[in-house]
N, C-alpha and C. Protein backbone atom coordinates (compact mmCIF):
# COMPACT_ATOMS: atom_id res chain seq x y z
N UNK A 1 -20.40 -25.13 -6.11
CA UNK A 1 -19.67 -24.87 -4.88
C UNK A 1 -19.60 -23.36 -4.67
N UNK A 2 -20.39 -22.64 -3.40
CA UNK A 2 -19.77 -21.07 -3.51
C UNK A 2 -18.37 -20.76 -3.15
N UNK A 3 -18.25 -19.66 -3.30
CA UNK A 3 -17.28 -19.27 -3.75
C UNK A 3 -17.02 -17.90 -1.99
N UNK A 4 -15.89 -18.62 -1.54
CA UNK A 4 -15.86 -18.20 -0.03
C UNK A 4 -15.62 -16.17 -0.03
N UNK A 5 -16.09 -15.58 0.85
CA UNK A 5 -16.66 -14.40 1.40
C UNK A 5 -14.97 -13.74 1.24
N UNK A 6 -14.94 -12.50 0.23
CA UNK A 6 -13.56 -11.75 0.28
C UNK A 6 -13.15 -11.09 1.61
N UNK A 7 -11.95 -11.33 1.98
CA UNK A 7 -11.46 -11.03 3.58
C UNK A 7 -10.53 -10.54 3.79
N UNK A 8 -10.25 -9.43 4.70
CA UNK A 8 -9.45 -8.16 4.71
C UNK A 8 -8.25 -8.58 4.69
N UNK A 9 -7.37 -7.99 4.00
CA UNK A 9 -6.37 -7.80 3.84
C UNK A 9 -4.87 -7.71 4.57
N UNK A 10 -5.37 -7.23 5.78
CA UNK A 10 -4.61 -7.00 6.77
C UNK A 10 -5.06 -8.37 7.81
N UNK A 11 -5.74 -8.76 8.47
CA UNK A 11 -6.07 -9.52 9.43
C UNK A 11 -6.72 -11.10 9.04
N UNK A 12 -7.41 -10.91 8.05
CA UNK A 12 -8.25 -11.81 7.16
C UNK A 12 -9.70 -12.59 7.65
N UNK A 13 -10.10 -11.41 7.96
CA UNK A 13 -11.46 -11.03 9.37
C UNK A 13 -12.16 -11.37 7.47
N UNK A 14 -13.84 -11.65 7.50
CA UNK A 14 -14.77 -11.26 6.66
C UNK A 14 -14.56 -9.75 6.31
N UNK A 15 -14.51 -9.58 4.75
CA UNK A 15 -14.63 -8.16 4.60
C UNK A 15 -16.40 -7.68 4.78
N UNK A 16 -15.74 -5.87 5.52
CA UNK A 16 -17.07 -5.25 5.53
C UNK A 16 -17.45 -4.29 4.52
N UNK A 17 -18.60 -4.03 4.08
CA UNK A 17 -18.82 -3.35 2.91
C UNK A 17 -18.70 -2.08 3.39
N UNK A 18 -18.97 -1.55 4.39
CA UNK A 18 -18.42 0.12 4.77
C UNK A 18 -17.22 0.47 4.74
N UNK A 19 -15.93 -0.66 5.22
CA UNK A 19 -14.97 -0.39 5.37
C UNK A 19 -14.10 -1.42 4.41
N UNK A 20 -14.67 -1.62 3.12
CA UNK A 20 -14.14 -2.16 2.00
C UNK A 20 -13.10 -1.71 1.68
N UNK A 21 -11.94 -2.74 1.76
CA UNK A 21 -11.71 -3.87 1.45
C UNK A 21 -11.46 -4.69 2.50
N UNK A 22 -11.41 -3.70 3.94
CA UNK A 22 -10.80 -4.32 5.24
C UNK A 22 -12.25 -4.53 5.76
N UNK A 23 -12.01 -5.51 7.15
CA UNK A 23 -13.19 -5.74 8.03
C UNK A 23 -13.79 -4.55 9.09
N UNK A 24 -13.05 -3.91 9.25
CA UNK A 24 -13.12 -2.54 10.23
C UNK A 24 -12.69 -1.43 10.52
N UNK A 25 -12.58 -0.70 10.73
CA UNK A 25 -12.06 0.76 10.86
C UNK A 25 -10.77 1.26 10.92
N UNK A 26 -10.53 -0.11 12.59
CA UNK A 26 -9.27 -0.31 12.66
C UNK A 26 -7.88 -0.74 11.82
N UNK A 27 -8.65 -1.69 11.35
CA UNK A 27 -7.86 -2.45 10.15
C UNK A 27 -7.65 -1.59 8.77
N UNK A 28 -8.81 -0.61 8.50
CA UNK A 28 -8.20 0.54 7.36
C UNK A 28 -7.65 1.46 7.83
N UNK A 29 -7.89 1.96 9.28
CA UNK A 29 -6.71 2.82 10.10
C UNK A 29 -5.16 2.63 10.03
N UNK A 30 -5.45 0.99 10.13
CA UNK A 30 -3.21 0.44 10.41
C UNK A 30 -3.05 0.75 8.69
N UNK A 31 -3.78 0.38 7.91
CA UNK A 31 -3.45 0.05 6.60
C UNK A 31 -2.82 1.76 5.81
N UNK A 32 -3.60 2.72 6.49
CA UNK A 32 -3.01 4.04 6.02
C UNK A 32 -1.69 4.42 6.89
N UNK A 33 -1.65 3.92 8.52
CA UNK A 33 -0.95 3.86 8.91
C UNK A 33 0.64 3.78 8.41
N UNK A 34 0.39 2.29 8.01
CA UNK A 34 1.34 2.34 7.04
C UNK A 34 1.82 2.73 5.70
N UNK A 35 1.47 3.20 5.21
CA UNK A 35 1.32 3.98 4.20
C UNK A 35 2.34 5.58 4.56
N UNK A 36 1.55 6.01 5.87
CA UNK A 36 2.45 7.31 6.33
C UNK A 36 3.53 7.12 7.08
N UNK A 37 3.72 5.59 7.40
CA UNK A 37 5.11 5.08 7.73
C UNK A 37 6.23 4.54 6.85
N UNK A 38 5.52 4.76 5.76
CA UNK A 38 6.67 4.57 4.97
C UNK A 38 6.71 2.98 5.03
N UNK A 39 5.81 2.15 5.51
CA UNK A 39 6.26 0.79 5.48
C UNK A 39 6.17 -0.01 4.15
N UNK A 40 4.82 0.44 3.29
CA UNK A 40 4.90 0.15 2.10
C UNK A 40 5.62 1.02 1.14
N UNK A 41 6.50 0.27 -0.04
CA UNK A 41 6.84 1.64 -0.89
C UNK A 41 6.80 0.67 -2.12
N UNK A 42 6.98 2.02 -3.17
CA UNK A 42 6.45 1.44 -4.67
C UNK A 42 7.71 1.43 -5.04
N UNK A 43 8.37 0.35 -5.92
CA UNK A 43 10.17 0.26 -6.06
C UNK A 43 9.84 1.31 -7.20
N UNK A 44 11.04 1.76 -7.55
CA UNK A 44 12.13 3.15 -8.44
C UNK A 44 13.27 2.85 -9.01
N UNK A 45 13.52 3.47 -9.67
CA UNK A 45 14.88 3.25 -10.27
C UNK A 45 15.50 4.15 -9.93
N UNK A 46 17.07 3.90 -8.93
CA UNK A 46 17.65 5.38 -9.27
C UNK A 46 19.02 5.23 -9.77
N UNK A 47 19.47 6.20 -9.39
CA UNK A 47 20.82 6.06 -10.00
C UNK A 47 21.86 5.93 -8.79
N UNK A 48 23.00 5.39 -9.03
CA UNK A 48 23.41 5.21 -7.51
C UNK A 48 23.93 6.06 -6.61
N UNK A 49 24.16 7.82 -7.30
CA UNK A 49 24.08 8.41 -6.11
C UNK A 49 23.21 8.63 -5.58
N UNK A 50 21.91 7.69 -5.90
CA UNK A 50 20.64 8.42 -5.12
C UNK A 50 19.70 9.25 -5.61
N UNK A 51 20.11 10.01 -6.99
CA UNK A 51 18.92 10.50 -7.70
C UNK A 51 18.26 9.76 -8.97
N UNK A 52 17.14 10.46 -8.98
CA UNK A 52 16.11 10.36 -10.05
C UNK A 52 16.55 10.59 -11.63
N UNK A 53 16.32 9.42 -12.28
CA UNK A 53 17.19 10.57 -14.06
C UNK A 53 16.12 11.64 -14.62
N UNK A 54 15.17 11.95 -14.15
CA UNK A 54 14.80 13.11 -14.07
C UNK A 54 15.26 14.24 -13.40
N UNK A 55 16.20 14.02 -12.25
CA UNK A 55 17.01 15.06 -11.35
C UNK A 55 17.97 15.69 -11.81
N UNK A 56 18.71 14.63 -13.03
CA UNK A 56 19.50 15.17 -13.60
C UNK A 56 19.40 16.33 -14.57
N UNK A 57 19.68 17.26 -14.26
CA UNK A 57 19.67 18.79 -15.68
C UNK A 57 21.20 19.12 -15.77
N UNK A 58 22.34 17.99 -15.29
CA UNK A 58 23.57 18.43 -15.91
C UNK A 58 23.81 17.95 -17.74
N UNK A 59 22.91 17.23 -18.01
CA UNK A 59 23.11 16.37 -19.22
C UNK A 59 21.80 16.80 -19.73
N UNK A 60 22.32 16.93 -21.00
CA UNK A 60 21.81 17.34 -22.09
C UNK A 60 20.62 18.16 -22.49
């Protein structure tokens, strides 16, 4: 049985090999898009006022 054609990510068009992993230009355009919108984000740990425990240099 083959094994069906990998398909973009965003829309789920046939992927194109120029514009791998998406089907088109457009579709890797929105995909950075979001990216500089802040729509995707990678989770963090912080602390609950809001910083990083690397931010901290009152301790130790």
């Amino acid at each position: 049985m083959p094994s069906k054609p990998p398909r973009c990510p965003l829309c789920g068009q046939p992927r194109v090999d120029e514009f791998k992993p998406f089907c088109s230009r457009g579709c890797r355009d929105r995909d950075l898009l979001n990216w500089f919108g802040e729509d995707y984000r990678v989770p963090a740990d912080q602390a609950p006022d809001g910083t990083a425990d690397t931010d901290r240099f009152d301790e130790g």
